[in-house]
C-alpha atoms as a PDB file:
ATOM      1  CA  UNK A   1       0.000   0.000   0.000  1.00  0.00           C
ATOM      2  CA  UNK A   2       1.598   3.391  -0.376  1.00  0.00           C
ATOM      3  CA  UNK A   3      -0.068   6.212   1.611  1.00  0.00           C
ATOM      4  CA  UNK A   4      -0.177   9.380   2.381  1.00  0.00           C
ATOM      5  CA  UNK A   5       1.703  10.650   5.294  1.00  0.00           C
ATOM      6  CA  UNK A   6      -1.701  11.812   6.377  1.00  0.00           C
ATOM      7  CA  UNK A   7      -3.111   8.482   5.724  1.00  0.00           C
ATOM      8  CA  UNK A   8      -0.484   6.745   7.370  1.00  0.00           C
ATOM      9  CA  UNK A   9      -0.382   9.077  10.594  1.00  0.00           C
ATOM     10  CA  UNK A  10      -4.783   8.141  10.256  1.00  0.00           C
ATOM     11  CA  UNK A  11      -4.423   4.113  10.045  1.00  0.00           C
ATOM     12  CA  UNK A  12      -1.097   4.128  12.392  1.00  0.00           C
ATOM     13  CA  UNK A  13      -3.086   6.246  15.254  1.00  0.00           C
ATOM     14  CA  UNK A  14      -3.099   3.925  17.682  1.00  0.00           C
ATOM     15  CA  UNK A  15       0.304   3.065  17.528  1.00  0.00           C
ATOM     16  CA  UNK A  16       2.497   5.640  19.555  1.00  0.00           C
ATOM     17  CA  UNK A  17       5.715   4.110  17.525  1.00  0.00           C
ATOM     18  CA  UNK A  18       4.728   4.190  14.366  1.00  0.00           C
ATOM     19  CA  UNK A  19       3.168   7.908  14.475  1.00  0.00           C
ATOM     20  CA  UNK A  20       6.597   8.636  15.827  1.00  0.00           C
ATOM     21  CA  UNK A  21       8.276   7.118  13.339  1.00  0.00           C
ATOM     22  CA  UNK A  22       5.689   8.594  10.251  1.00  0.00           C
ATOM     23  CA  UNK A  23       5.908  12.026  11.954  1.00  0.00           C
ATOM     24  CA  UNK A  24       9.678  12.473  12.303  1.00  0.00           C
ATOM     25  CA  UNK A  25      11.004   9.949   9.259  1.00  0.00           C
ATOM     26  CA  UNK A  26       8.663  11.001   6.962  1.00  0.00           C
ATOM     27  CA  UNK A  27       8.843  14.694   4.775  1.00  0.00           C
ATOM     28  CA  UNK A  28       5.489  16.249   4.799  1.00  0.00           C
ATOM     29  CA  UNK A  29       3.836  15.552   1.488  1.00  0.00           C
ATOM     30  CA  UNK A  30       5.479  12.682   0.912  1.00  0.00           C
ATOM     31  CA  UNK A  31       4.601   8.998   0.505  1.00  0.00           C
ATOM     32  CA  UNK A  32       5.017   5.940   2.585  1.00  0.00           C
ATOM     33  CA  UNK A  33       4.730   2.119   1.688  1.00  0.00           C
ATOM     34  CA  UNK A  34       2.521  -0.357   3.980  1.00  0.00           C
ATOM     35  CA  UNK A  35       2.210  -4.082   3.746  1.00  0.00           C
ATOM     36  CA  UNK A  36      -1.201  -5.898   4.080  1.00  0.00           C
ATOM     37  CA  UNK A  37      -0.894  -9.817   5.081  1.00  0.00           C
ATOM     38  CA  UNK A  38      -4.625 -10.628   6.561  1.00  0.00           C
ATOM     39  CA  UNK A  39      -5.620  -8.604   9.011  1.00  0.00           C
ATOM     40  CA  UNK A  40      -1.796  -7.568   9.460  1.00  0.00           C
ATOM     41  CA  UNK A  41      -0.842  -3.719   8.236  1.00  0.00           C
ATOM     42  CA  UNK A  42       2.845  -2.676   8.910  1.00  0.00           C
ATOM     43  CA  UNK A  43       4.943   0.085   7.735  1.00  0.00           C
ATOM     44  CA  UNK A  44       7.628  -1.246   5.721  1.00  0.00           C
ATOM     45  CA  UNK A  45      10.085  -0.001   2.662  1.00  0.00           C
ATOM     46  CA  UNK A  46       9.874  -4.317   1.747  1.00  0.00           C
ATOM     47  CA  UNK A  47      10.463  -5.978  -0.894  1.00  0.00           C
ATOM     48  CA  UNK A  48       8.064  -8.427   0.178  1.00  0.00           C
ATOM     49  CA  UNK A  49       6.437 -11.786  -0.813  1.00  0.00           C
ATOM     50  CA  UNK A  50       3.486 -11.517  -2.938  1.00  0.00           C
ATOM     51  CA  UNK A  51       1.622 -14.068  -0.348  1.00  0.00           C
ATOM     52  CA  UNK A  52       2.858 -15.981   2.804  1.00  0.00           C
ATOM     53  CA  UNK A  53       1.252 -19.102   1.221  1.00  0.00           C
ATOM     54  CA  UNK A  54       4.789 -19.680   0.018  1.00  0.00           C
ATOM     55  CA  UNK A  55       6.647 -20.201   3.057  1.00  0.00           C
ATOM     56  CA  UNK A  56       6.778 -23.820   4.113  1.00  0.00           C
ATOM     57  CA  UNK A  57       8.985 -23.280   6.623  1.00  0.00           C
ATOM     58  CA  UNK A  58       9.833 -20.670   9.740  1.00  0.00           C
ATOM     59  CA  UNK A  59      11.890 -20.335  12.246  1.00  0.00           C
ATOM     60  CA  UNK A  60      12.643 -17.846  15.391  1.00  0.00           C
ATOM     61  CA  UNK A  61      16.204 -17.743  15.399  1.00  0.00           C
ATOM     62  CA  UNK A  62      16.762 -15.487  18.520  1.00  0.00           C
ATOM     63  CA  UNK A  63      14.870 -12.455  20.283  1.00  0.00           C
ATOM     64  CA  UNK A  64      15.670  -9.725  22.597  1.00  0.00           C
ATOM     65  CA  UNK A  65      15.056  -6.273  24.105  1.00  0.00           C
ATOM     66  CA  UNK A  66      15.639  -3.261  22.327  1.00  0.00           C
ATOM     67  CA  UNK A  67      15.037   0.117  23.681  1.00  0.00           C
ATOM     68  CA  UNK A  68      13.440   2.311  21.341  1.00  0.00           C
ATOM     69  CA  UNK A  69      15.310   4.007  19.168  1.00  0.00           C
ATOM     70  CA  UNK A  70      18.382   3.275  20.887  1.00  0.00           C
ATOM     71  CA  UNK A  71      17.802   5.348  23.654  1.00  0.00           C
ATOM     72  CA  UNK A  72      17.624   3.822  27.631  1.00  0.00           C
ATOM     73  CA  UNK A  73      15.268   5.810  28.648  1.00  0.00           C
ATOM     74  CA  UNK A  74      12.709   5.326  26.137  1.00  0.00           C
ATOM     75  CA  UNK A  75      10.059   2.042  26.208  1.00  0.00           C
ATOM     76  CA  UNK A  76      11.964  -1.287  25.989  1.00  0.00           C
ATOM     77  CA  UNK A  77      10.334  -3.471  22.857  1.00  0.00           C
ATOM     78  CA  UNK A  78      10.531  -6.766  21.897  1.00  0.00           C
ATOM     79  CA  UNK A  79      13.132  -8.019  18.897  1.00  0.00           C
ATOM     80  CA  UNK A  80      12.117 -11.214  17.101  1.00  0.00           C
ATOM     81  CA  UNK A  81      14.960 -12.538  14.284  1.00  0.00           C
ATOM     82  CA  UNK A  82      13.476 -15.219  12.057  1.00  0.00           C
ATOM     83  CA  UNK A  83      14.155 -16.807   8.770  1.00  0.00           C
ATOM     84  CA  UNK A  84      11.522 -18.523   6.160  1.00  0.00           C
ATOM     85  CA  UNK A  85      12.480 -20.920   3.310  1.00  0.00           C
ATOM     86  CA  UNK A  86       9.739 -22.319   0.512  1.00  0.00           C
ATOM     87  CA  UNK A  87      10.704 -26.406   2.520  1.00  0.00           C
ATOM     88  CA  UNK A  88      11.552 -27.626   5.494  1.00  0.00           C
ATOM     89  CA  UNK A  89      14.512 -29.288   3.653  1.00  0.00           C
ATOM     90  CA  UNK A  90      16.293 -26.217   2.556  1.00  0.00           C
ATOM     91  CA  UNK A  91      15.909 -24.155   6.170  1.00  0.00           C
ATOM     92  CA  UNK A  92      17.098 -27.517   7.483  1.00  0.00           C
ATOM     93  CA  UNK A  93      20.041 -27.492   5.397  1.00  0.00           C
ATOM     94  CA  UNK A  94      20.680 -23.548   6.530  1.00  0.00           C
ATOM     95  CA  UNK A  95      20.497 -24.483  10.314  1.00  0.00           C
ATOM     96  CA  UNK A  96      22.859 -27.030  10.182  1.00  0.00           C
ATOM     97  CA  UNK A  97      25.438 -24.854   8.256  1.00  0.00           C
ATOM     98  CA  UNK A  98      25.094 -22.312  10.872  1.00  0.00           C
ATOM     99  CA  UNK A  99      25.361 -24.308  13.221  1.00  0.00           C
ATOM    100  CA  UNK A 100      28.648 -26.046  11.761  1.00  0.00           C
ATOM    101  CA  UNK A 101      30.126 -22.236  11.243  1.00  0.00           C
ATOM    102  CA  UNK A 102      29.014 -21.759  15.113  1.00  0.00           C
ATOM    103  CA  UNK A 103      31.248 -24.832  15.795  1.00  0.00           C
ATOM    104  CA  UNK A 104      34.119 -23.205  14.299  1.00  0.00           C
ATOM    105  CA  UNK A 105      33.901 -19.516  15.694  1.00  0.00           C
ATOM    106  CA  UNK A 106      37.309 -18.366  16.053  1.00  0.00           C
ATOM    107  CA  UNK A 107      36.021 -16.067  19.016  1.00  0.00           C
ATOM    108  CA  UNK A 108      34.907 -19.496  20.745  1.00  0.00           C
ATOM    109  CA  UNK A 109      37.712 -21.384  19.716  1.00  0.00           C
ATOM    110  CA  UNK A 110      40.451 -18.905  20.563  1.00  0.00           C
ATOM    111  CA  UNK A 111      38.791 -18.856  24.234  1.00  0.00           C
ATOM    112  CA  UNK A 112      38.404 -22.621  24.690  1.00  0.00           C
ATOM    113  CA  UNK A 113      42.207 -22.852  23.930  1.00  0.00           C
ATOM    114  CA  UNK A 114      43.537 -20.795  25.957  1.00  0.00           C
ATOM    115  CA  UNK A 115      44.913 -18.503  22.992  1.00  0.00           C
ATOM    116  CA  UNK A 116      43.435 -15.210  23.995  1.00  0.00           C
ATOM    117  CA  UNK A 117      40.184 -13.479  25.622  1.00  0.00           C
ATOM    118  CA  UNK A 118      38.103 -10.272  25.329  1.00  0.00           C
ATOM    119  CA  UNK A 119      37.986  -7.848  28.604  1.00  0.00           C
ATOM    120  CA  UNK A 120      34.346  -6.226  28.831  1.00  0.00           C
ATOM    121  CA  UNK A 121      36.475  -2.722  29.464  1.00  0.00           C
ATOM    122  CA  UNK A 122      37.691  -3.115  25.958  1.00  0.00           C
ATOM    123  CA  UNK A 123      35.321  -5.919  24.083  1.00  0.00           C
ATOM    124  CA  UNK A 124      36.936  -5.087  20.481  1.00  0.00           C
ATOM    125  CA  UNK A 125      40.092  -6.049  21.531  1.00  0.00           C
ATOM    126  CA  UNK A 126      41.753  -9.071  22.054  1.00  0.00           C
ATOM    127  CA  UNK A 127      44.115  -9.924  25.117  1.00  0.00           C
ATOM    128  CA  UNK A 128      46.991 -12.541  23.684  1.00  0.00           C
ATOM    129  CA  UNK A 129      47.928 -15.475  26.387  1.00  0.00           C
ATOM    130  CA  UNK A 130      51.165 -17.247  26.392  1.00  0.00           C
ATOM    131  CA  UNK A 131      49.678 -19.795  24.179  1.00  0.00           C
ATOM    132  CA  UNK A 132      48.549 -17.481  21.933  1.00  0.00           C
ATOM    133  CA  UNK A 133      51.057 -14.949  21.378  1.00  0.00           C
ATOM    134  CA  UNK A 134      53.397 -18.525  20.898  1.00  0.00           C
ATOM    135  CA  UNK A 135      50.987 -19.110  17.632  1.00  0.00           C
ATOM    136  CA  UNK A 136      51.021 -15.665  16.447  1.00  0.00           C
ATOM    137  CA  UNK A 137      54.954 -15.292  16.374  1.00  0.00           C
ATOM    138  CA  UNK A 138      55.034 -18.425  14.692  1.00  0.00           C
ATOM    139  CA  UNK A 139      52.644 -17.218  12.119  1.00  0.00           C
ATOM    140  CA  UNK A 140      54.455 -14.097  11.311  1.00  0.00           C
ATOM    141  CA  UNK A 141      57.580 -16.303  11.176  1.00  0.00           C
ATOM    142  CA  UNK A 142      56.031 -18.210   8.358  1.00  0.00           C
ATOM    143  CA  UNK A 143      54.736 -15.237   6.530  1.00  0.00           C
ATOM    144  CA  UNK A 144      58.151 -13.826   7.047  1.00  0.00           C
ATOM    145  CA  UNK A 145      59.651 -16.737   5.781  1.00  0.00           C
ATOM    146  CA  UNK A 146      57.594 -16.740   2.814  1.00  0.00           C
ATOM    147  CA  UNK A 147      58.460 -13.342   1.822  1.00  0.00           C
ATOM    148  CA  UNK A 148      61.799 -14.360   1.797  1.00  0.00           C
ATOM    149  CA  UNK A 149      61.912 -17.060  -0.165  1.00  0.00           C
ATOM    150  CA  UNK A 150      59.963 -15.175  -2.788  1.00  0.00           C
ATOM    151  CA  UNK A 151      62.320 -12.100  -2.826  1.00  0.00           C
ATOM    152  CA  UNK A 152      60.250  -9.452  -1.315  1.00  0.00           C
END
């Protein structure tokens, strides 16, 4: 559906987020883009499927609390991540990749070794331990090495 901003602000009345969102996202004049599935009406830029009768298969992959906008003193809302495939084969086949990738997350991996860790003070940076300042040198020694024998 595209709308009006007037429309929108009209249909989206009872929804303090949304007339937020219509009333400071939105230029006056302008036009915004809805999504009808049943009953269901939700502001949305999409693409979207033409009808949910496609989707054989769904999933919740994880949820949590968000505070609107961003901001901690505003109303805390509810995230919900999900993924749909046309079978239950092919979403199968996604889970267990992700799954297999999840086995192999260097962040995990790196921790259950005793290579290095992440301090909440500074979360984007990794502390080295013994161990894994022993397999870093020894990395750089090979790529050292390997400079060398190719004559850079």
């Amino acid at each position: 559906m595209v709308l009006t901003k007037e429309e929108a602000l009209n249909l989206f009345a009872l929804n303090p987020f949304k007339v937020s969102l219509i009333s400071e996202k939105i230029p006056d004049g302008s036009r915004v883009t809805a999504y009808r599935c049943g009953n269901l009406i939700d502001l949305c830029t999409g693409p979207h499927i033409p009808t949910t009768k496609i989707i054989k298969a769904f999933k919740i992959m994880k949820n949590s609390s968000a505070y609107w906008l961003g901001k901690a003193d505003n109303d805390s809302l509810q995230r919900v991540y999900g993924i749909t495939y046309p079978s239950k084969k092919e979403m199968d086949e996604y889970i267990h990749i992700m799954e297999e990738a999840a086995k192999r997350d260097h962040r995990r991996l790196g921790k259950a070794q005793g290579l290095f860790d992440h301090h909440d003070w500074s979360p984007g940076c990794g502390f080295m331990y013994a161990r894994g300042t022993f397999v870093y040198n020894a990395l750089m020694e090979l790529i050292r090495n390997q400079y060398r024998v190719s004559g850079f």
